[in-house]
PDB file of N, CA and C in Angstrom:
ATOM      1  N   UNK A   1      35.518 -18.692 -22.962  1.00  0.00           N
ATOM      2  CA  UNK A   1      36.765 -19.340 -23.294  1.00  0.00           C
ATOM      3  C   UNK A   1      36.517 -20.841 -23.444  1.00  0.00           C
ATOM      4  N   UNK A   2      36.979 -21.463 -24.413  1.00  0.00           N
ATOM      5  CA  UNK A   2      36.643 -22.846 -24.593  1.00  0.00           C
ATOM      6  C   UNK A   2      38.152 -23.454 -23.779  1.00  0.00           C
ATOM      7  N   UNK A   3      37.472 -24.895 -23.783  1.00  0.00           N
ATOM      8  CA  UNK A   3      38.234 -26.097 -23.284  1.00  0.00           C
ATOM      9  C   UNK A   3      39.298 -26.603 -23.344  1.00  0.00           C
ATOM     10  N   UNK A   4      40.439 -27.243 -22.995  1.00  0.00           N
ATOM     11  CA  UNK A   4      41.016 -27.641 -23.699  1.00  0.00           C
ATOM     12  C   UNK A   4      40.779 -29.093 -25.111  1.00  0.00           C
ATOM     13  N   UNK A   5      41.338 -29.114 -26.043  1.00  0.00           N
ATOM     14  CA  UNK A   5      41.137 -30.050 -27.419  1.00  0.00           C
ATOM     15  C   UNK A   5      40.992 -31.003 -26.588  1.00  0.00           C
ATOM     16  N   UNK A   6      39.717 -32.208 -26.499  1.00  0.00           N
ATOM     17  CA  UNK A   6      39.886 -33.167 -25.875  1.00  0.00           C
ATOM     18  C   UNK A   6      40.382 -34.042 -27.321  1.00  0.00           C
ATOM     19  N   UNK A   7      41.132 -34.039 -28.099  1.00  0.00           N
ATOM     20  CA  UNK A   7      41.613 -34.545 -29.220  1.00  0.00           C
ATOM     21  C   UNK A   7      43.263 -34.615 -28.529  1.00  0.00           C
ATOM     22  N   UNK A   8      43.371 -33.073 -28.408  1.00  0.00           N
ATOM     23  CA  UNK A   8      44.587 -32.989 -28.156  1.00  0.00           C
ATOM     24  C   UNK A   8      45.096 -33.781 -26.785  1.00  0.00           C
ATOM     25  N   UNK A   9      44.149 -33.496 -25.733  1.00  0.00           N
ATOM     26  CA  UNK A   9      44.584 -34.244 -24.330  1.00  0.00           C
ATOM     27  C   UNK A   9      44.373 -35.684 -24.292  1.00  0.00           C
ATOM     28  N   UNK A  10      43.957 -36.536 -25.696  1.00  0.00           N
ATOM     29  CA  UNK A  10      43.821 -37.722 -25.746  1.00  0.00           C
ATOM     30  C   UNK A  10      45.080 -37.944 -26.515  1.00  0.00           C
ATOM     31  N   UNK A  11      45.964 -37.310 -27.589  1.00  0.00           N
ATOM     32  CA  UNK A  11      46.983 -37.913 -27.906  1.00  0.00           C
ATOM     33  C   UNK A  11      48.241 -37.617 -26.697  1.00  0.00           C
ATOM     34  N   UNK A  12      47.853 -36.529 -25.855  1.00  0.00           N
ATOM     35  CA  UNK A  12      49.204 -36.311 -24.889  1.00  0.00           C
ATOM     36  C   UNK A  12      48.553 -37.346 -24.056  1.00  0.00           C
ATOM     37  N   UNK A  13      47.822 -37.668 -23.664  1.00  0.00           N
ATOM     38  CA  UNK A  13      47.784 -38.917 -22.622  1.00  0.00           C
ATOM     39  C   UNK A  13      48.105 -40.280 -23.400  1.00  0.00           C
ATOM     40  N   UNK A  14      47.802 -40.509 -24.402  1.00  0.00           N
ATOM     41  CA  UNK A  14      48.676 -41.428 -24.816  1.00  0.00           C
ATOM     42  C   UNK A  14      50.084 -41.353 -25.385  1.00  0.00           C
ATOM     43  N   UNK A  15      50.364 -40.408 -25.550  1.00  0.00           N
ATOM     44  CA  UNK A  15      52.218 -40.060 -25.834  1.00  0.00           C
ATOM     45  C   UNK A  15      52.747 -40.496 -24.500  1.00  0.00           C
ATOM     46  N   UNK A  16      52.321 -39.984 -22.923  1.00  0.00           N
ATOM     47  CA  UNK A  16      52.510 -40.688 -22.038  1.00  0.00           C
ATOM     48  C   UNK A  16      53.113 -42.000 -21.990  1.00  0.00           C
ATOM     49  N   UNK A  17      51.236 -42.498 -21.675  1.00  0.00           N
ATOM     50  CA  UNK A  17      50.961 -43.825 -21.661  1.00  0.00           C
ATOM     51  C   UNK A  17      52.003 -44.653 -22.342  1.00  0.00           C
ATOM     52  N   UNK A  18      52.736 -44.161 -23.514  1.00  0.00           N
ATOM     53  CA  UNK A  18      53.073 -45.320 -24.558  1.00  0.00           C
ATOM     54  C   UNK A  18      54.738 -45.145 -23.655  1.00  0.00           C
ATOM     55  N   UNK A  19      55.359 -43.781 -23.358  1.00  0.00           N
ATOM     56  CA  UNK A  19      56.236 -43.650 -22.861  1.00  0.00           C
ATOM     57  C   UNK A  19      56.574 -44.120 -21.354  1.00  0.00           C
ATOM     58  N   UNK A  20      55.340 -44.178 -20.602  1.00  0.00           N
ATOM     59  CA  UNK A  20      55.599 -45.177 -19.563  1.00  0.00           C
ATOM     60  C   UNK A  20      55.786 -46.767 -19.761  1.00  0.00           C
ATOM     61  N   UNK A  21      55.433 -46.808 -20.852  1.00  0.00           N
ATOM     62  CA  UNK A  21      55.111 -48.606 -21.000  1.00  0.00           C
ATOM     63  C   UNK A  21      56.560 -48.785 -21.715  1.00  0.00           C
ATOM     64  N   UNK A  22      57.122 -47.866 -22.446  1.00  0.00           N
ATOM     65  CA  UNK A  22      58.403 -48.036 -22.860  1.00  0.00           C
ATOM     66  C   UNK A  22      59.352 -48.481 -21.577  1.00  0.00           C
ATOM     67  N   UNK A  23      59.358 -47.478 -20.780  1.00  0.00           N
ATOM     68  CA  UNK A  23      59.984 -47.547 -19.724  1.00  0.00           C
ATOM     69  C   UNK A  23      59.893 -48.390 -18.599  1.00  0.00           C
ATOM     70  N   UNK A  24      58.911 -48.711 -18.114  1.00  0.00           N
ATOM     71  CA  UNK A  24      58.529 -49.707 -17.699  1.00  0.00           C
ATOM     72  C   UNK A  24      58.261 -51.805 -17.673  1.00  0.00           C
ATOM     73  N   UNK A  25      59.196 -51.554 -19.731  1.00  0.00           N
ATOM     74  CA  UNK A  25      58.905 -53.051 -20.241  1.00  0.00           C
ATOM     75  C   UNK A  25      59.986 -53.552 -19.579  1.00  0.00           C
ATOM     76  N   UNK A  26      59.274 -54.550 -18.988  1.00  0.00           N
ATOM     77  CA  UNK A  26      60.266 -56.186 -18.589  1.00  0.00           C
ATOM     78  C   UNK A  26      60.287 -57.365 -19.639  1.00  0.00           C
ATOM     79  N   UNK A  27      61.131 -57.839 -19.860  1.00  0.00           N
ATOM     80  CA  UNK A  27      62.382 -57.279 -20.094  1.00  0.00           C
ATOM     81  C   UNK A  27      62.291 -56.040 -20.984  1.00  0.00           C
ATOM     82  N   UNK A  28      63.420 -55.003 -20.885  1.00  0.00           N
ATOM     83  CA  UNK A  28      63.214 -53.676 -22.097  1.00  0.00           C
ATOM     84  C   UNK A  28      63.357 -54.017 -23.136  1.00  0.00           C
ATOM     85  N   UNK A  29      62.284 -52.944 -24.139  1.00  0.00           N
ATOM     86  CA  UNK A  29      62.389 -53.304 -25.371  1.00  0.00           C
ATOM     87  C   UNK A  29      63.583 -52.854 -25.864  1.00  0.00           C
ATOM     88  N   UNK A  30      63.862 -53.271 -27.578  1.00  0.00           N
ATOM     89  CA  UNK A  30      64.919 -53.257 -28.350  1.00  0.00           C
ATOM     90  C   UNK A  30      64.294 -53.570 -29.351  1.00  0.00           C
ATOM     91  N   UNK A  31      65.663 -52.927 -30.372  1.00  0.00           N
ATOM     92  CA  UNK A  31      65.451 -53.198 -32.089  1.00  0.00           C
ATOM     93  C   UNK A  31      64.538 -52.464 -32.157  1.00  0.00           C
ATOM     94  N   UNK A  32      63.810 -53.119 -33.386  1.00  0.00           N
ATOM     95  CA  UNK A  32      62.477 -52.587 -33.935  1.00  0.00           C
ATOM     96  C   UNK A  32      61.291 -52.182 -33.150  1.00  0.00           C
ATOM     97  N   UNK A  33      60.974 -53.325 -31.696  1.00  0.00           N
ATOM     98  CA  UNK A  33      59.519 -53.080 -31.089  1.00  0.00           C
ATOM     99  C   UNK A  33      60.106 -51.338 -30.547  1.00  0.00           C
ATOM    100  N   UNK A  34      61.169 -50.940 -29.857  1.00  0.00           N
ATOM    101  CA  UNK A  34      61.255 -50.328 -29.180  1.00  0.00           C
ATOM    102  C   UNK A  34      61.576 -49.051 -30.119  1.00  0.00           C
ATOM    103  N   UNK A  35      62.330 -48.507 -31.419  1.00  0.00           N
ATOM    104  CA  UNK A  35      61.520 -47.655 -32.309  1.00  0.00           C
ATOM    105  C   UNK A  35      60.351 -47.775 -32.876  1.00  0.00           C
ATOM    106  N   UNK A  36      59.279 -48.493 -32.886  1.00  0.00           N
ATOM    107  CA  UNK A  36      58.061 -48.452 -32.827  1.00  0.00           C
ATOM    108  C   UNK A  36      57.332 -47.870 -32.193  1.00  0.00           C
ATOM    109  N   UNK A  37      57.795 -47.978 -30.847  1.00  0.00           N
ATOM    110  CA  UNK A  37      57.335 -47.838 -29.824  1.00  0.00           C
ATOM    111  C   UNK A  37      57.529 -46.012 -29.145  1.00  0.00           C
ATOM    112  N   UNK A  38      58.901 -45.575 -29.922  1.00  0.00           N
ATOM    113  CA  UNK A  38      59.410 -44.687 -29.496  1.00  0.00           C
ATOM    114  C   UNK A  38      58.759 -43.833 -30.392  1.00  0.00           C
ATOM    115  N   UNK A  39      58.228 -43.808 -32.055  1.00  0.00           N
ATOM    116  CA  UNK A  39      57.896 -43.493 -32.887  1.00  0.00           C
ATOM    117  C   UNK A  39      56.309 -43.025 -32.183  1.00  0.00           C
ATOM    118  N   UNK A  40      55.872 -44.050 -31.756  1.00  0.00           N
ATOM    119  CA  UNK A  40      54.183 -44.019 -31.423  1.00  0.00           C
ATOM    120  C   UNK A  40      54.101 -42.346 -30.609  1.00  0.00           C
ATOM    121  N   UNK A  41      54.689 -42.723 -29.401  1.00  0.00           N
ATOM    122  CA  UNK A  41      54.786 -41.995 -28.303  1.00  0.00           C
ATOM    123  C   UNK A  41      55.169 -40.471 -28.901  1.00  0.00           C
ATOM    124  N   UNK A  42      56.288 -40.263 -30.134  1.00  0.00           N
ATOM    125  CA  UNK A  42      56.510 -38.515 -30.414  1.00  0.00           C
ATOM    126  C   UNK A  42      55.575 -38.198 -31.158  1.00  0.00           C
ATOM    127  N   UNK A  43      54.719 -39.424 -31.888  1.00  0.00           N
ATOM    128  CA  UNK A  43      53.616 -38.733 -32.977  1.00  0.00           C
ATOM    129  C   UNK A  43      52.677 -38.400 -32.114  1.00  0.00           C
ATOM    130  N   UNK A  44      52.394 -39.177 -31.132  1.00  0.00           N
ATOM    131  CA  UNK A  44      51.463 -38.571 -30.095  1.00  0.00           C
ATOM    132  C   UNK A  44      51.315 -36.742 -29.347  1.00  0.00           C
ATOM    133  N   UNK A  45      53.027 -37.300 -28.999  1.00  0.00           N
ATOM    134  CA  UNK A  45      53.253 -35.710 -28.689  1.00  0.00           C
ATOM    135  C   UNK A  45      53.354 -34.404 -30.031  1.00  0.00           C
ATOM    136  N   UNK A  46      53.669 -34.915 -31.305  1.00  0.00           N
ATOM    137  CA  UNK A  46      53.351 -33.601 -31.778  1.00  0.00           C
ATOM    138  C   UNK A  46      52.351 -33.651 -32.535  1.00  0.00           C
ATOM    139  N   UNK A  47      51.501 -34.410 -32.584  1.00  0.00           N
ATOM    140  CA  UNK A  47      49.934 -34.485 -32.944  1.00  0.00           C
ATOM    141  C   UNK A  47      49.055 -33.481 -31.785  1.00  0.00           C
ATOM    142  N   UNK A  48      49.439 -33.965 -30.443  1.00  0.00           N
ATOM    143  CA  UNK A  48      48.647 -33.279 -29.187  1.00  0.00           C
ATOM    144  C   UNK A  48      49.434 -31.884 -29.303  1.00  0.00           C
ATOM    145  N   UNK A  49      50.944 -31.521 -29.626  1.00  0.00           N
ATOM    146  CA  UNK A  49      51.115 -30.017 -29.528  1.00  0.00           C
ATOM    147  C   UNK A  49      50.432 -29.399 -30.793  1.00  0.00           C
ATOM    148  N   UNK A  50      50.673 -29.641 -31.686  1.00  0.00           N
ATOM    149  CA  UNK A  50      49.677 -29.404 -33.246  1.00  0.00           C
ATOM    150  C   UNK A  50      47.887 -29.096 -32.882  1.00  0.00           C
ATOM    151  N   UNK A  51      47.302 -29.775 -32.458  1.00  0.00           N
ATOM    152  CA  UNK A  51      46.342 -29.765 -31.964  1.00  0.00           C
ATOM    153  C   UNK A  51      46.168 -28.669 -30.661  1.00  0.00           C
ATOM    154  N   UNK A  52      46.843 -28.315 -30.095  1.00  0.00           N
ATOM    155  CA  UNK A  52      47.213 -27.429 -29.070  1.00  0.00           C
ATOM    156  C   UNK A  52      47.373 -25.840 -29.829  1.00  0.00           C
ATOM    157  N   UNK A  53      47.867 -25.979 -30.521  1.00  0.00           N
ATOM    158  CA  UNK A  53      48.308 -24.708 -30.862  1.00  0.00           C
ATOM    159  C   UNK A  53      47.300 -24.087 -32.029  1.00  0.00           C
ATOM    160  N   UNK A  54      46.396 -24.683 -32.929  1.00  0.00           N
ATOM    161  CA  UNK A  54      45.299 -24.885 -33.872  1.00  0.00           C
ATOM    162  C   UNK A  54      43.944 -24.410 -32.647  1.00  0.00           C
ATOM    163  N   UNK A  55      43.976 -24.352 -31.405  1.00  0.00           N
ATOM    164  CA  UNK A  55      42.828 -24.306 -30.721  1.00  0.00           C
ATOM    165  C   UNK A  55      42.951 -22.651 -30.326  1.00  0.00           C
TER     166      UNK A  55
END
């Protein structure tokens, strides 16, 4: 049985990552940085489920 995609567990750790830092910005983001930001984080997640489900 193979591994999990280390492709895939590198975009869900950064879909995370980007979603903690959302949450976490002092002051919170807005406008544009913060759909940017929100954008980053779901391509992450359905890049890593895409990649998930292809394995």
């Amino acid at each position: 049985m193979a591994g999990p995609d280390p492709a895939a567990e590198h975009s869900q750790q950064y879909g995370e990552s980007v979603s903690a830092w959302i949450a976490s910005a002092d002051p919170p983001m807005t406008g544009s940085e913060l759909a940017w930001a929100q954008e980053q984080a779901r391509t992450a997640q359905t890049d890593a489920a895409h990649l998930t489900d292809q394995s």
